[in-house]
Protein backbone atom coordinates (compact mmCIF):
# COMPACT_ATOMS: atom_id res chain seq x y z
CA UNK A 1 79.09 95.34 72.86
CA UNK A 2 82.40 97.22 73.97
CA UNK A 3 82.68 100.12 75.20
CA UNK A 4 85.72 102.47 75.10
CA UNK A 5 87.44 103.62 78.29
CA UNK A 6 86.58 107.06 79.44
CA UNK A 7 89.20 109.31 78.24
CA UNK A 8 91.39 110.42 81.14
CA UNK A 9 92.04 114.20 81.88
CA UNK A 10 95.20 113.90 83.36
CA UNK A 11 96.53 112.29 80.19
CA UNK A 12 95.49 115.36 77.93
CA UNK A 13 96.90 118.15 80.79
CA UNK A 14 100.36 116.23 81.12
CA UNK A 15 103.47 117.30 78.95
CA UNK A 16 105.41 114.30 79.24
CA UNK A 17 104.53 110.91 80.17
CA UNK A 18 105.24 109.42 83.58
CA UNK A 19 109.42 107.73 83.71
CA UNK A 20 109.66 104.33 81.71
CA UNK A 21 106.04 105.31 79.68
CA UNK A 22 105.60 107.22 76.53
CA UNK A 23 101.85 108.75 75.04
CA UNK A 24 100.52 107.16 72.56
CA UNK A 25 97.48 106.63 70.85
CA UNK A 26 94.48 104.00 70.92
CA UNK A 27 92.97 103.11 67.71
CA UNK A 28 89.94 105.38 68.58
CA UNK A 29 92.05 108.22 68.94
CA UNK A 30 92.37 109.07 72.10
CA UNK A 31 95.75 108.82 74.66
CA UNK A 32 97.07 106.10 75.92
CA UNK A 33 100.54 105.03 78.02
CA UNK A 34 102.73 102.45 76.40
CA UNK A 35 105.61 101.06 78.77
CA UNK A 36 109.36 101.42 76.82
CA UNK A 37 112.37 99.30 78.23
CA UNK A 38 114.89 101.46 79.58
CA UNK A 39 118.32 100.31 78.74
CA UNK A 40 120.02 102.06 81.84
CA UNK A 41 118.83 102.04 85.56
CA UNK A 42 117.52 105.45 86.08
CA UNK A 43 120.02 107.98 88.27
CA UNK A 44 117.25 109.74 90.38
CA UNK A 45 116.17 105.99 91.87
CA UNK A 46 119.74 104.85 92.39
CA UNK A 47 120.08 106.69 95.73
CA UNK A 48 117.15 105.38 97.19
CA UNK A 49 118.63 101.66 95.85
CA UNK A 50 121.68 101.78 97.09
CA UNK A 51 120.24 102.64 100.84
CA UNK A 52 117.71 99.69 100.31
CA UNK A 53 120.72 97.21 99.33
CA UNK A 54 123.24 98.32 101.95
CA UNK A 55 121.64 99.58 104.78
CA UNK A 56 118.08 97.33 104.39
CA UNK A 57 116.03 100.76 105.04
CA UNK A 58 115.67 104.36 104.01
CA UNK A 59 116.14 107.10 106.14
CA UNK A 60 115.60 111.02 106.46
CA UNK A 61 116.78 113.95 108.35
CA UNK A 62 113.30 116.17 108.61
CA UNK A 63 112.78 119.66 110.22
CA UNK A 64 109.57 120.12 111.64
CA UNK A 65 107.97 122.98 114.10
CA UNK A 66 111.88 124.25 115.23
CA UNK A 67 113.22 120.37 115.73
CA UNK A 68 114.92 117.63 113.78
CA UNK A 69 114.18 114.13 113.63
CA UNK A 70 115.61 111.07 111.86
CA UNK A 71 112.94 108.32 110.49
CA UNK A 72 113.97 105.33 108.75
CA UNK A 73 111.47 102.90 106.76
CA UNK A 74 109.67 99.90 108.52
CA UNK A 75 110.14 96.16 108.47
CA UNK A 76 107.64 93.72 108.36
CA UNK A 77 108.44 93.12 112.27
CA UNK A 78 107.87 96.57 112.82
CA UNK A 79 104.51 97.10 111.42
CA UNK A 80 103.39 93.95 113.09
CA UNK A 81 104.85 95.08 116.49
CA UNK A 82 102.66 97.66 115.40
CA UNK A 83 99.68 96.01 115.25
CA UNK A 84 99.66 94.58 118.43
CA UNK A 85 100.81 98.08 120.54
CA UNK A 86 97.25 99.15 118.48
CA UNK A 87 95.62 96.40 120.06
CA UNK A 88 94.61 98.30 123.46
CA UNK A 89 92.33 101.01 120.80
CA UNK A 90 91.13 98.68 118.17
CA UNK A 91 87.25 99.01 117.97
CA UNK A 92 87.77 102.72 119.45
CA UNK A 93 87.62 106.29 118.20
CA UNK A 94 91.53 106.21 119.04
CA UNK A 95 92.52 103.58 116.23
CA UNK A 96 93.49 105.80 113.97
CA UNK A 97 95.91 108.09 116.41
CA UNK A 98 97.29 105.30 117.97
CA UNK A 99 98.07 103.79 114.15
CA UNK A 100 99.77 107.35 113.58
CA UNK A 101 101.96 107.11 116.67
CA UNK A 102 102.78 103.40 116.85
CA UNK A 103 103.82 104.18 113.23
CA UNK A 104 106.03 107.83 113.76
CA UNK A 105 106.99 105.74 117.05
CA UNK A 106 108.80 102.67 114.79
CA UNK A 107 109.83 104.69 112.44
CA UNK A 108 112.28 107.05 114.66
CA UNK A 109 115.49 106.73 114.82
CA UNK A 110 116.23 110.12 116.66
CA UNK A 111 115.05 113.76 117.50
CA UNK A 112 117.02 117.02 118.13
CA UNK A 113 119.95 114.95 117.77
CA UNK A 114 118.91 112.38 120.29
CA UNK A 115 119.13 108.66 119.59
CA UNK A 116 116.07 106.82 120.26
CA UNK A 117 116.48 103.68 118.43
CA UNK A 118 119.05 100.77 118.78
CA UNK A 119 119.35 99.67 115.47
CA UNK A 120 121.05 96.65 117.27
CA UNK A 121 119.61 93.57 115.30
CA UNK A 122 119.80 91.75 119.04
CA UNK A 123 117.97 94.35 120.52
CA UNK A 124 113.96 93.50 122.13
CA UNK A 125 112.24 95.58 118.59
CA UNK A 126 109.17 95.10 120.36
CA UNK A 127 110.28 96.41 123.59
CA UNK A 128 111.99 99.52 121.97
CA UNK A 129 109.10 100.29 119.78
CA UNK A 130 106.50 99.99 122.61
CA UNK A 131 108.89 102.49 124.60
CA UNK A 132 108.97 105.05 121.70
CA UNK A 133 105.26 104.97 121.58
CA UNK A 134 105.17 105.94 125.27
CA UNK A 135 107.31 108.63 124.12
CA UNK A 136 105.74 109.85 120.89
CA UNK A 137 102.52 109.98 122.62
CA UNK A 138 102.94 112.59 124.70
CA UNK A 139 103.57 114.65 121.68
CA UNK A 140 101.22 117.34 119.89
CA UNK A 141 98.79 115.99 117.41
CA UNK A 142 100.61 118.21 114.34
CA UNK A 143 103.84 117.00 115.40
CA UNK A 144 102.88 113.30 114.98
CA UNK A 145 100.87 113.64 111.89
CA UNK A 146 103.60 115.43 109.77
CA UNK A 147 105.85 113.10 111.05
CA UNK A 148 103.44 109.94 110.05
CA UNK A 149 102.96 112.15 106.55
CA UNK A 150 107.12 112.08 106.29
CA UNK A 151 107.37 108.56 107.34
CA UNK A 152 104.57 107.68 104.68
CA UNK A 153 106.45 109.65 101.89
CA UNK A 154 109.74 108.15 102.66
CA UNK A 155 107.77 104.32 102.73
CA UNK A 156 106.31 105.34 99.12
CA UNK A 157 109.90 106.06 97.64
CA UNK A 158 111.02 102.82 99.35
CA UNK A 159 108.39 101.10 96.90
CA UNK A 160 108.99 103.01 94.12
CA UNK A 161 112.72 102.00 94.10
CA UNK A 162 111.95 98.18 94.67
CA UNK A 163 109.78 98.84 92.13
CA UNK A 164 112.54 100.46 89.74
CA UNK A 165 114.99 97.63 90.64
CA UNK A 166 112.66 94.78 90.04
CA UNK A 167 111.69 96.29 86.45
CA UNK A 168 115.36 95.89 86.07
C-alpha cells in the first residue's frame, strides 16, 4: 500500500517556483517541483562566485548598534581552531556562547575600521583567532549574536553559490 505525500502548503501559497525549479503536477493532482537545466549561469549568484574563486572567501561590510564590522566566511581550519578554543566550555551551560564568539571571533576581519585579522596565509590562524576571541568576548551579548546571525547568513550564500557553480 502507498501512500501519497502530504500536500505541502508552501507549494500552493508560492507564485513562482524556487530558481532552476518549475510547478508542476503529480499524477494525483496535486503540486510538485520539477528541476529545469538552466542554459546560462544565473547573474544574482555570479558575485558571490567570483569572490569564492578569487579571493577563496566571502566577505561583508555590516552596520550594527552605531559600528561597522567586516566578516569574511570560514575555512575548514577555522572552524576547527574553533572547536578546540570551545574546548574550555564543552559539557557547560556556556557552549553555546562560546560557539557564538569563537565563531563572530574567526570570522572578523575588522571593526570601526580597525583591522583585526592578518589574512597573511603565514600567519599563527590559531593564535590570531584565539586572540580575537579574547577580544569579542568582552563584547555585549546582542552585539555578538547579530554578528554570529550575519556571519551565518553570509556562510549560507557561500553554499548556495558552490551550490550554483557545481549545478553548472
Amino acid at each position: 500500500m502507498t501512500t501519497s505525500p502530504e500536500a505541502d502548503q508552501d507549494y500552493a501559497a508560492a507564485e513562482e517556483a524556487p530558481r532552476g525549479f518549475q510547478f508542476g503536477v503529480d499524477p494525483a493532482g496535486g503540486p510538485v517541483l520539477n528541476a529545469v537545466e538552466a542554459e546560462t549561469f544565473p547573474d544574482q549568484s555570479m558575485e558571490a562566485v567570483h569572490g569564492l574563486l578569487w579571493l577563496g572567501y566571502l566577505s561583508e561590510e555590516v552596520h550594527l548598534f552605531g559600528h561597522s564590522f567586516t566578516i569574511k566566511t570560514l575555512t575548514r581550519g577555522d572552524r576547527l581552531v574553533v572547536s578546540l578554543i570551545t574546548k574550555d566550555w564543552e559539557e557547560t551551560l556556556g557552549m553555546a556562547d562560546a560557539y557564538q564568539t569563537a565563531v563572530v571571533a574567526a570570522s572578523l576581519l575588522s571593526y570601526d575600521g580597525y583591522p583585526i585579522a592578518d589574512l597573511n596565509k603565514n600567519a599563527n590562524r590559531q593564535q590570531q583567532i584565539r586572540s580575537q576571541f579574547d577580544v569579542v568576548r568582552e563584547w555585549y551579548e546582542p552585539v555578538v549574536e547579530a554578528l554570529f546571525e550575519k556571519v551565518s547568513l553570509l556562510s549560507n550564500r557561500q553554499t548556495a553559490a558552490f551550490l550554483a557553480l557545481q549545478s553548472k
